[in-house]
Structure formats: structure tokens, C-alpha cells
Protein backbone atom coordinates (compact mmCIF):
# COMPACT_ATOMS: atom_id res chain seq x y z
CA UNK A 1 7.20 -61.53 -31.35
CA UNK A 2 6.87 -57.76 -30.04
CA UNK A 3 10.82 -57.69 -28.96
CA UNK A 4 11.58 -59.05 -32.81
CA UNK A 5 9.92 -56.16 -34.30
CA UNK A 6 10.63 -54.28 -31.23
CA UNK A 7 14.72 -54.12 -32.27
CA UNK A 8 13.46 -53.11 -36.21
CA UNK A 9 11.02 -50.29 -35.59
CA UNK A 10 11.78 -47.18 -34.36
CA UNK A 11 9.10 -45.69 -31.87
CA UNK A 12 8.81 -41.82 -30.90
CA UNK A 13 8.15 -40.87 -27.07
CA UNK A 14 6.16 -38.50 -24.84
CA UNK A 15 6.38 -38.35 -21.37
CA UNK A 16 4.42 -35.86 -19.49
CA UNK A 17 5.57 -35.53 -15.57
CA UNK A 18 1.60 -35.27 -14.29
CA UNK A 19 2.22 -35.10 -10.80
CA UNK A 20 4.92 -36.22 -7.89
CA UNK A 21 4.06 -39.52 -8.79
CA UNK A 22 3.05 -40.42 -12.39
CA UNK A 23 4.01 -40.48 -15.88
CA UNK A 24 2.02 -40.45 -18.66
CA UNK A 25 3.66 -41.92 -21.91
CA UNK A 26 3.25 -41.48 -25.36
CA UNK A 27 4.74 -44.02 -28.01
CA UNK A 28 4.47 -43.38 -31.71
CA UNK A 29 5.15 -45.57 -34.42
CA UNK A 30 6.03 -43.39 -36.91
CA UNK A 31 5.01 -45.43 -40.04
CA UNK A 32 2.00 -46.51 -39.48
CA UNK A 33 0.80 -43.25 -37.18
CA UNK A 34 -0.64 -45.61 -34.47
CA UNK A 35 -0.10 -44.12 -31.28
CA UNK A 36 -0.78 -46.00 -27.44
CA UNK A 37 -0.63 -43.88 -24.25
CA UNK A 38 -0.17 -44.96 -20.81
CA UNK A 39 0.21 -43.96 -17.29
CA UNK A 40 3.38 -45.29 -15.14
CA UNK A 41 5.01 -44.83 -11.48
CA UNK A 42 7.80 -42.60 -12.14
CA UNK A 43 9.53 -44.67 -9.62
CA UNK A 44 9.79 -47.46 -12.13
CA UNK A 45 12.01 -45.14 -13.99
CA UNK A 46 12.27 -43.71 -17.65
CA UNK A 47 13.31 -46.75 -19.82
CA UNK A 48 10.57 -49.09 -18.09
CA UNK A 49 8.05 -46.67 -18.83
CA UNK A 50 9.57 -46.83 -22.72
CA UNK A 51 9.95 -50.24 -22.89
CA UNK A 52 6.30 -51.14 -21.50
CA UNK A 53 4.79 -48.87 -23.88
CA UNK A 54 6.63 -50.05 -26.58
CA UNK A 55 5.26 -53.55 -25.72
CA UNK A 56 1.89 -52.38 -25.79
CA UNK A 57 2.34 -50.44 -29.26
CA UNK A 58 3.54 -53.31 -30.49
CA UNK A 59 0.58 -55.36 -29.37
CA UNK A 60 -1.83 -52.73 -30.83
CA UNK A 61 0.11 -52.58 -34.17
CA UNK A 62 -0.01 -56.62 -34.78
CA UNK A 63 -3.82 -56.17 -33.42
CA UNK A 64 -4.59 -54.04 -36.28
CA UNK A 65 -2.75 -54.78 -38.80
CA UNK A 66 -3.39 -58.78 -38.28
CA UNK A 67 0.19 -59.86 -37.81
């Protein structure tokens, strides 16, 4: 259900370079203001590190809002 509304929803990014080997990442829905952050290898590379925390955005938006 997450990659449905996944394809529909348009989700706003941070990624702050910590050290040599992490990534902290910001994703932002920008409707509802709900925001999830996370911390990734940055071996995994960037659009990994998007698409898992759009996953998990998407799992804390449906837990919310009861979808």
C-alpha cells in the first residue's frame, strides 16, 4: 500500500553527510507536515536512503491518520 501512495505523494528530502560513514535523512510530506528521520550507510547510496525513508513516512502517515 505505501508504493501506491508512494507514486501520488510528493515527499521533500534532507540529507545531512554526519560523518565518513552515515547519512541522516529527512523526508517531509508536505501536506500533512509529518516528518520521519533516519540514519543510513552512505554506502547504500542516495536513492536507497530516499526510498527507505519514504517507506517509513509512509508507514507513519497511514499510522496516524488510520489508513
Amino acid at each position: 500500500m505505501a508504493n501506491r501512495n508512494s507514486k501520488r505523494r510528493e515527499v521533500l528530502y534532507e540529507l545531512h553527510y554526519t560523518n565518513s560513514r552515515s547519512v541522516r535523512v529527512v523526508a517531509i510530506d508536505p501536506i500533512t507536515g509529518i516528518e520521519v528521520t533516519m540514519v543510513g550507510d552512505r554506502a547504500r547510496g542516495e536513492a536507497t536512503l530516499k526510498r527507505v525513508a519514504a517507506q517509513k513516512l509512509f508507514y507513519v502517515i497511514n499510522k496516524k491518520l488510520g489508513g
